[in-house]
C-alpha atoms as a PDB file:
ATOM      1  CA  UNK A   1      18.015   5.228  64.056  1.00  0.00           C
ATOM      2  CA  UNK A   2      14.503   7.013  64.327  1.00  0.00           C
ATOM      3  CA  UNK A   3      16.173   9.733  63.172  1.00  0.00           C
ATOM      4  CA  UNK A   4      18.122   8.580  60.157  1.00  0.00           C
ATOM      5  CA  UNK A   5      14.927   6.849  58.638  1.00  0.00           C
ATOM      6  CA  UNK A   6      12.776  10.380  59.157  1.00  0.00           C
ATOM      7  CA  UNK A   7      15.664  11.884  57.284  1.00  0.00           C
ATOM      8  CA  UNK A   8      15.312   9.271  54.524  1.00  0.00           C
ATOM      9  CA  UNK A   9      11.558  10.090  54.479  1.00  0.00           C
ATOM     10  CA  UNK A  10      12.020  14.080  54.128  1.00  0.00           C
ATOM     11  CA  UNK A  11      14.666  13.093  51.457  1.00  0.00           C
ATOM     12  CA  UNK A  12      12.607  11.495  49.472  1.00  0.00           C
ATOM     13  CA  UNK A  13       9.473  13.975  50.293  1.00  0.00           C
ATOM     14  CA  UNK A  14      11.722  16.597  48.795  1.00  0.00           C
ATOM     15  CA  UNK A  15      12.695  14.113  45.418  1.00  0.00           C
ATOM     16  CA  UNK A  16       8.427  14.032  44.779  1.00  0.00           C
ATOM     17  CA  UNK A  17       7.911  17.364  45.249  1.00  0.00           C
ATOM     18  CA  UNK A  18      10.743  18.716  43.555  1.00  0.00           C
ATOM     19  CA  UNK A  19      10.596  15.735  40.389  1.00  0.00           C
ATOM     20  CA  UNK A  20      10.832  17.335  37.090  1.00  0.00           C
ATOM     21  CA  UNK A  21       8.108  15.395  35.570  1.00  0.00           C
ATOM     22  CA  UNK A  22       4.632  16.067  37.227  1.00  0.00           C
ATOM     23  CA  UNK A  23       1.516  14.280  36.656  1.00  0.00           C
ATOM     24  CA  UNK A  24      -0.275  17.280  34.983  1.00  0.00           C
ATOM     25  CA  UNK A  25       3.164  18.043  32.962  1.00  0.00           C
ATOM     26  CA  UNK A  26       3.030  14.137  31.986  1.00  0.00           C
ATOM     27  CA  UNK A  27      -0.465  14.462  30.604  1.00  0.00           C
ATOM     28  CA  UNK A  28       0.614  17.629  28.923  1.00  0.00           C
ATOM     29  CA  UNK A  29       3.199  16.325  27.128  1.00  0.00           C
ATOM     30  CA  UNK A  30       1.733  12.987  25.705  1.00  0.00           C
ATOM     31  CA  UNK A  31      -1.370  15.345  24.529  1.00  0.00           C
ATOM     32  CA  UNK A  32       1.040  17.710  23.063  1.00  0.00           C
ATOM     33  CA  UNK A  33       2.853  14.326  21.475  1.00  0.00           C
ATOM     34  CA  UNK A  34      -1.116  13.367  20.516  1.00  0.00           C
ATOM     35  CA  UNK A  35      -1.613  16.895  18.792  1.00  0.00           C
ATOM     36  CA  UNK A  36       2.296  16.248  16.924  1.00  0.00           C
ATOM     37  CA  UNK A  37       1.385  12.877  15.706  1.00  0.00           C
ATOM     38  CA  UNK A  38      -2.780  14.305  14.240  1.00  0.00           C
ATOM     39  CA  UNK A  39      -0.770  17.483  12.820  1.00  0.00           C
ATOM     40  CA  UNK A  40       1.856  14.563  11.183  1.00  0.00           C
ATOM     41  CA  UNK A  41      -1.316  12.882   9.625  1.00  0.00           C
ATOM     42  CA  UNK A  42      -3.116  15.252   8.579  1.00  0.00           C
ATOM     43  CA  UNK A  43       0.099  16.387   6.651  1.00  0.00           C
ATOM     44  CA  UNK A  44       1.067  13.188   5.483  1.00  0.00           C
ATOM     45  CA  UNK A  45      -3.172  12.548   4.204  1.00  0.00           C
ATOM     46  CA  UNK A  46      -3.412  15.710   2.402  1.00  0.00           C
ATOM     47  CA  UNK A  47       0.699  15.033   0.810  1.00  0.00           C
ATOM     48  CA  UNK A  48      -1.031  11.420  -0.405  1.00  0.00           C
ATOM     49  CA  UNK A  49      -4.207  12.944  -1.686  1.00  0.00           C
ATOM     50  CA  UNK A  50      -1.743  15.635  -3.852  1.00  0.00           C
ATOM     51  CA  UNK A  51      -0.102  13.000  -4.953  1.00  0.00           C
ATOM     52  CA  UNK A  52      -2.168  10.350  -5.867  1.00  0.00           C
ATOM     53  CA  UNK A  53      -3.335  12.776  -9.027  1.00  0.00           C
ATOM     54  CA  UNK A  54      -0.327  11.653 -10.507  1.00  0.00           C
ATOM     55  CA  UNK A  55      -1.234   8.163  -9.987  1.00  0.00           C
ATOM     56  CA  UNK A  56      -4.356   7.369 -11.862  1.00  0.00           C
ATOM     57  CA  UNK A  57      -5.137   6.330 -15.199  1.00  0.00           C
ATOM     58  CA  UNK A  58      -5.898   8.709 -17.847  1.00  0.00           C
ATOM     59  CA  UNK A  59      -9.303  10.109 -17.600  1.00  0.00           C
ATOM     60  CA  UNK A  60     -12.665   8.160 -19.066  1.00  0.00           C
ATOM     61  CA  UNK A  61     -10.485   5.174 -18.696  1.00  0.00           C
ATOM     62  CA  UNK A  62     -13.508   3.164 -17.213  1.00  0.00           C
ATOM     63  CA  UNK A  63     -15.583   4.441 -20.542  1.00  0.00           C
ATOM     64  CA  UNK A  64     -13.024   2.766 -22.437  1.00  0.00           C
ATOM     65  CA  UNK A  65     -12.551  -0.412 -21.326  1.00  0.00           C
ATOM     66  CA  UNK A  66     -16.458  -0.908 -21.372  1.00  0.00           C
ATOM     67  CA  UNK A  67     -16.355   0.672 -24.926  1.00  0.00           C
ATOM     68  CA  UNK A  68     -13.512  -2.092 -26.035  1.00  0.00           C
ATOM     69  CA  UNK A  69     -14.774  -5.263 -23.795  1.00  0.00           C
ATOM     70  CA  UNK A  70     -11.667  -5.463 -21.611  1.00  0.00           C
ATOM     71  CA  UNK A  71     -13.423  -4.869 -17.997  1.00  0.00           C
ATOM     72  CA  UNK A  72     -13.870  -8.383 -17.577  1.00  0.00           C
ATOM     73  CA  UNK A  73     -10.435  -8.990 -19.177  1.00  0.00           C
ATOM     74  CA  UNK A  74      -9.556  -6.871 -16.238  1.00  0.00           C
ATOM     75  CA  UNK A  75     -10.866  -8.119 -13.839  1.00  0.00           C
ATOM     76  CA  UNK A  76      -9.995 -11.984 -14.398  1.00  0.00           C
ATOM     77  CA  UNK A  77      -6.228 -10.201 -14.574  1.00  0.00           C
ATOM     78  CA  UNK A  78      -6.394  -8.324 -10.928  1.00  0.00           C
ATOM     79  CA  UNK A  79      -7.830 -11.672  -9.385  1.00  0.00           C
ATOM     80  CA  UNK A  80      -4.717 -13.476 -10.573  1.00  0.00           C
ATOM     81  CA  UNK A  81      -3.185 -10.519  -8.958  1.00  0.00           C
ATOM     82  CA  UNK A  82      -4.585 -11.053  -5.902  1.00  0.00           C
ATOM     83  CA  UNK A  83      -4.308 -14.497  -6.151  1.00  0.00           C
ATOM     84  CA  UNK A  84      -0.699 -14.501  -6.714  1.00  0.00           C
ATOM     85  CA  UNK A  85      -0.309 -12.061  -3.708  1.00  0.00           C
ATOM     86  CA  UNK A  86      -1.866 -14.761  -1.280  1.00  0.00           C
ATOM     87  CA  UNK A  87       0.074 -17.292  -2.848  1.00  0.00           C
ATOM     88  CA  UNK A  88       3.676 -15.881  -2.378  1.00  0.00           C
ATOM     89  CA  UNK A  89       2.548 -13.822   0.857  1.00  0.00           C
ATOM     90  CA  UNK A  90       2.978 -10.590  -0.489  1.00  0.00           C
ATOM     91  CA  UNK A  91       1.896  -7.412   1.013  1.00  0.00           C
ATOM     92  CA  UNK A  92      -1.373  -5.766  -0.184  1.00  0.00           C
ATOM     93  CA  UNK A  93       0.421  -2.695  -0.947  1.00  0.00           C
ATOM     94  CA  UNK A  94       2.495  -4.820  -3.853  1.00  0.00           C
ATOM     95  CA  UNK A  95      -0.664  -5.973  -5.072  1.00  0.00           C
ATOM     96  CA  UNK A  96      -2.255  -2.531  -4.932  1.00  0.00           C
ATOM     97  CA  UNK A  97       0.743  -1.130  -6.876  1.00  0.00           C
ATOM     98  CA  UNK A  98       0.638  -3.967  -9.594  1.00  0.00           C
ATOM     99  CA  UNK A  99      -2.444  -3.175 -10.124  1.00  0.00           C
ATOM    100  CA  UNK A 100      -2.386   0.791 -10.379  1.00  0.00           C
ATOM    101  CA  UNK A 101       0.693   0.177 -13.012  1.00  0.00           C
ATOM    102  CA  UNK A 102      -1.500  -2.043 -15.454  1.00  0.00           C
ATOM    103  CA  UNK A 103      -4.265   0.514 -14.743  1.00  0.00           C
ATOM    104  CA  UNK A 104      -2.372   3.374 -15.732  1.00  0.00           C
ATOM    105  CA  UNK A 105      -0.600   1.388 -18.814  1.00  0.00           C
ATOM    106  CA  UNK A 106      -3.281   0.362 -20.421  1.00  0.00           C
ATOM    107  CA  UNK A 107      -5.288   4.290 -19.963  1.00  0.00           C
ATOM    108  CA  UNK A 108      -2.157   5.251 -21.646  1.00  0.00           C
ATOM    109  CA  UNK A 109      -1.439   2.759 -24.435  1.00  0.00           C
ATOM    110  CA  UNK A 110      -5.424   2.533 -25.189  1.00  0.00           C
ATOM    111  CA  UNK A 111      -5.544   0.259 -28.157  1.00  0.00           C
ATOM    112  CA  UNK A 112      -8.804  -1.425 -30.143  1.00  0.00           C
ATOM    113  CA  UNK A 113      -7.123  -4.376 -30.487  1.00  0.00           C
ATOM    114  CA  UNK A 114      -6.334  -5.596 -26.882  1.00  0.00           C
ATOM    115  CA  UNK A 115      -5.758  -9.204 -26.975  1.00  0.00           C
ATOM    116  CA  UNK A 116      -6.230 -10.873 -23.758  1.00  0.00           C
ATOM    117  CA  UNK A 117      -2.254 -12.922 -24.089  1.00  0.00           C
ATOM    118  CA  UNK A 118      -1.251  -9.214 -23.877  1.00  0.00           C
ATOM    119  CA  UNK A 119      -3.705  -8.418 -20.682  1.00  0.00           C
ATOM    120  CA  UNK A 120      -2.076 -10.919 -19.015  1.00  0.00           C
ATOM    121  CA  UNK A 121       1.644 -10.126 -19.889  1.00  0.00           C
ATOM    122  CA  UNK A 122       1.161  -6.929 -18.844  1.00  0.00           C
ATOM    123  CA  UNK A 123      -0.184  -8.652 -15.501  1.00  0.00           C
ATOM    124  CA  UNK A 124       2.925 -10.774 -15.140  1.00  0.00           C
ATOM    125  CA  UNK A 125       5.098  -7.531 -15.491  1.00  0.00           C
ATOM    126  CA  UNK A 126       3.027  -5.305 -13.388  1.00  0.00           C
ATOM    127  CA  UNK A 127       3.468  -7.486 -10.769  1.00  0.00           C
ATOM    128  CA  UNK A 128       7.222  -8.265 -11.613  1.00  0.00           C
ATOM    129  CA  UNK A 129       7.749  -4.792 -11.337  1.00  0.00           C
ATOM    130  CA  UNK A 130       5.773  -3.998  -8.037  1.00  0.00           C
ATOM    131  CA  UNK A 131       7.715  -6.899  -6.228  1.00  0.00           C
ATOM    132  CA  UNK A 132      11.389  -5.552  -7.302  1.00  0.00           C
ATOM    133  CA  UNK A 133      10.173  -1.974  -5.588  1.00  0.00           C
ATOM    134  CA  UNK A 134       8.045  -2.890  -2.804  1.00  0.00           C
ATOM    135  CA  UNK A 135       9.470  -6.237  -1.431  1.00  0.00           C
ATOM    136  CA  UNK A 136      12.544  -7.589  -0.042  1.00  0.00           C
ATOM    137  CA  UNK A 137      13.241 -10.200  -2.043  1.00  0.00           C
ATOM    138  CA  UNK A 138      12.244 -10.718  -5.840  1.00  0.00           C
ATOM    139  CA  UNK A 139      10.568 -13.846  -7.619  1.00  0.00           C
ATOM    140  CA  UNK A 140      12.255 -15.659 -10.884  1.00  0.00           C
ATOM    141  CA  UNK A 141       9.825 -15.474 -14.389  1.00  0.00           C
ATOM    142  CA  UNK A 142       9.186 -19.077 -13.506  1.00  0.00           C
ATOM    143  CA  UNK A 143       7.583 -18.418 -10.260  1.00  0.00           C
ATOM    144  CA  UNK A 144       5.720 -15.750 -10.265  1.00  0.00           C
ATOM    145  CA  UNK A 145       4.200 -17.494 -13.731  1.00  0.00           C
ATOM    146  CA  UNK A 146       1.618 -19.867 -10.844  1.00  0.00           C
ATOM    147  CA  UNK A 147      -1.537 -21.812 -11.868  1.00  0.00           C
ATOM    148  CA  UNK A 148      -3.964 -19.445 -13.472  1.00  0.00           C
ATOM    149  CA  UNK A 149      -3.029 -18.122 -16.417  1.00  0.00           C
ATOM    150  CA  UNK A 150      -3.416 -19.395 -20.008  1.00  0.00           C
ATOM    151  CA  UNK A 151      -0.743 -18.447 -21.482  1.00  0.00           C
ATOM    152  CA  UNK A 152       3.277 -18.826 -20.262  1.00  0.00           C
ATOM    153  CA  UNK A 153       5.959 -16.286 -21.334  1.00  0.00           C
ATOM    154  CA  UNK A 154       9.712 -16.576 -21.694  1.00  0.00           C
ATOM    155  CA  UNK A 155      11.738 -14.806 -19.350  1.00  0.00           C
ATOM    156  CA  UNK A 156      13.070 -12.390 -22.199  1.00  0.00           C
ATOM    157  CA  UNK A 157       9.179 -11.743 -23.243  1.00  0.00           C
ATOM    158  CA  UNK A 158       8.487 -10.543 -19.628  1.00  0.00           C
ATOM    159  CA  UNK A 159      11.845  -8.455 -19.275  1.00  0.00           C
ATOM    160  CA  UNK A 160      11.141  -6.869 -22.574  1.00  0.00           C
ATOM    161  CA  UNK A 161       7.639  -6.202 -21.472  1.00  0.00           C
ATOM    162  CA  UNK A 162       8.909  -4.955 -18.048  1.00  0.00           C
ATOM    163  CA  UNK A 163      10.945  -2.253 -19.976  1.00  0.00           C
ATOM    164  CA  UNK A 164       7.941  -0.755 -21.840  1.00  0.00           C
ATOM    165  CA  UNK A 165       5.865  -0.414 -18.684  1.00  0.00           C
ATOM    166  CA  UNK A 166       8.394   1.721 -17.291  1.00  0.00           C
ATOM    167  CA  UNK A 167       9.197   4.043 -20.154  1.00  0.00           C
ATOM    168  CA  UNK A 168       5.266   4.202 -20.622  1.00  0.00           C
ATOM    169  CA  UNK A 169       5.029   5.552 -16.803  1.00  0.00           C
ATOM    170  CA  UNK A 170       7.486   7.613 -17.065  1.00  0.00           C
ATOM    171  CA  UNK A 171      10.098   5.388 -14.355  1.00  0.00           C
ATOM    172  CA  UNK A 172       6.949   6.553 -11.576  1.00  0.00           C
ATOM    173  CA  UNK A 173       6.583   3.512  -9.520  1.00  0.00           C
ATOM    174  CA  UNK A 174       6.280   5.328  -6.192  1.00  0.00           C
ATOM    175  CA  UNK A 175       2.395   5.253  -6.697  1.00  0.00           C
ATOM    176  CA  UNK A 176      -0.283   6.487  -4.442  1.00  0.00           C
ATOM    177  CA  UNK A 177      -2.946   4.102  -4.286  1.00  0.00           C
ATOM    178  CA  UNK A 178      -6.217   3.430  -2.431  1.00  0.00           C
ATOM    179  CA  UNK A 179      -4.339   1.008  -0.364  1.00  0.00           C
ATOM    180  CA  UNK A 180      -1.717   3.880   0.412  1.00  0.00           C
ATOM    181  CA  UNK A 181      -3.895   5.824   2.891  1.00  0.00           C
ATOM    182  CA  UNK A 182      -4.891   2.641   4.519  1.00  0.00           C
ATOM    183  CA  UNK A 183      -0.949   1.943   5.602  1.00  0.00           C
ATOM    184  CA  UNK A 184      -0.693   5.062   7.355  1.00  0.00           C
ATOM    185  CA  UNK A 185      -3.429   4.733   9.623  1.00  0.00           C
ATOM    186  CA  UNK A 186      -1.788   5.107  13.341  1.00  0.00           C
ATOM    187  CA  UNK A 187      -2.599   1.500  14.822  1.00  0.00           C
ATOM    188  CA  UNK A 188      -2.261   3.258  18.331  1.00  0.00           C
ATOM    189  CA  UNK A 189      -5.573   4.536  18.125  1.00  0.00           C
ATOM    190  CA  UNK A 190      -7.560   0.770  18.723  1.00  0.00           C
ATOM    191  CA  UNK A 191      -6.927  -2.341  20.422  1.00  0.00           C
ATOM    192  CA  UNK A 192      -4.559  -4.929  18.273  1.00  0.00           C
ATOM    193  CA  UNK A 193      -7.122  -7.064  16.910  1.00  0.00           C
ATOM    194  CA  UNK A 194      -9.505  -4.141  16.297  1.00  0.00           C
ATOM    195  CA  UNK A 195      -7.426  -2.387  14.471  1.00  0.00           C
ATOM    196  CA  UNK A 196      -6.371  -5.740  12.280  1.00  0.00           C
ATOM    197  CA  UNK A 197      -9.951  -6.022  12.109  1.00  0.00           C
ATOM    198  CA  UNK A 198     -10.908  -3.045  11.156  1.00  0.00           C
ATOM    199  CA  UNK A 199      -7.779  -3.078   8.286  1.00  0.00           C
ATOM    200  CA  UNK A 200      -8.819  -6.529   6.782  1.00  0.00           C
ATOM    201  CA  UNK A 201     -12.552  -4.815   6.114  1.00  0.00           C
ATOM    202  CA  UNK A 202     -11.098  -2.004   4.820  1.00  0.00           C
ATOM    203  CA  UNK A 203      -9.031  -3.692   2.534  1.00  0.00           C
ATOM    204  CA  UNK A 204     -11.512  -6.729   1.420  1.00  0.00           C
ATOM    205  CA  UNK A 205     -13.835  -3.297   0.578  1.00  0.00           C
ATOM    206  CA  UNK A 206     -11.310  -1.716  -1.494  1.00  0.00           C
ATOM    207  CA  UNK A 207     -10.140  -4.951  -3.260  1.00  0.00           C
ATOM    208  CA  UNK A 208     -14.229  -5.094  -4.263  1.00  0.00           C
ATOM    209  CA  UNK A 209     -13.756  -1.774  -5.646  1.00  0.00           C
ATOM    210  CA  UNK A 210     -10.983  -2.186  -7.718  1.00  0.00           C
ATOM    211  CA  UNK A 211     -12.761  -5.248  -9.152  1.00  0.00           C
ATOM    212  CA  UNK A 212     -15.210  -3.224  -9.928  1.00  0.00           C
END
């Protein structure tokens, strides 16, 4: 019996020191897997910053709407943006891309005689749009029309509206935006809450500078 169990015990001797996986081969693979997923980053950061060119507004777009009064116009517009994201729990990156498409509209249609009823149908459509390509499940005309707004729009308006954004940008609705390089940040790098901590800051910080 003495016997039997010592041959167990050299069997199993043998297993460790022949196993196919040592300790120094595990750390070398999950720093090689580290080095992958960096290289995948970096790739992916400098792919974003390429693209997201492509995604702003026309240039000296901040000179004009100081030069034709509509930054606060603007910025009343992205709060009900915002607002409306909180309200129907969408994701930042909807909001983000609502936002980017009025941006870039209005740079491209620039106009002297902006009236604010058109600021905010463009709002309403913006935001129309960015839920139909970044969300599951899309909102009616009658929803997505919430408390906050001072004018209301029929459904037609809004579709009609929804048409001439996209012809305007050119069917591009897979926009970069700030918000973009925040969503591929590798949440394996920090403890859970640090790293929801740390996105929440970032975000509140680049909501700030969009307002502004």
């Amino acid at each position: 019996m003495v016997c039997e169990c010592m041959d167990n015990l050299l069997c199993d001797e043998v297993w460790l020191s022949n196993s196919e996986n040592t300790f120094e081969e595990e750390v070398g693979d999950f720093v090689s897997l580290k080095s992958y997923e960096n290289k995948e980053f970096e790739e992916t950061f400098a792919l974003y910053l390429e693209k997201e060119a492509s995604s702003l507004p026309e240039q000296d777009y901040a000179k004009y709407l100081h030069s034709n009064n509509l930054f606060v116009p603007r910025c009343r517009v992205i709060q009900w943006l915002v607002k409306c994201g909180s309200h129907f729990n969408l994701s930042f990156g909807t909001v983000f891309l609502a936002v980017n498409y009025l941006d870039r509209f209005v740079s491209i249609c620039q106009s002297n005689d902006w009236k604010y009823w058109m600021l905010e149908l463009l709002s309403i459509s913006c935001l129309s749009v960015a839920i139909k390509f970044n969300e599951k499940s899309a909102l009616s005309m009658h929803e997505i029309q919430v408390e906050g707004l001072n004018y209301s729009f029929e459904s037609s308006v809004i579709l009609k509206m929804e048409l001439i954004l996209l012809k305007a940008l050119g069917w591009n609705l897979n926009s970069v935006t700030s918000y973009s390089f925040l969503e591929i940040v590798d949440s394996d790098f920090l403890e859970s809450h640090l790293y929801q901590k740390l996105i929440s800051h970032a975000t509140e910080l680049l909501l700030q500078a969009t307002l502004g």
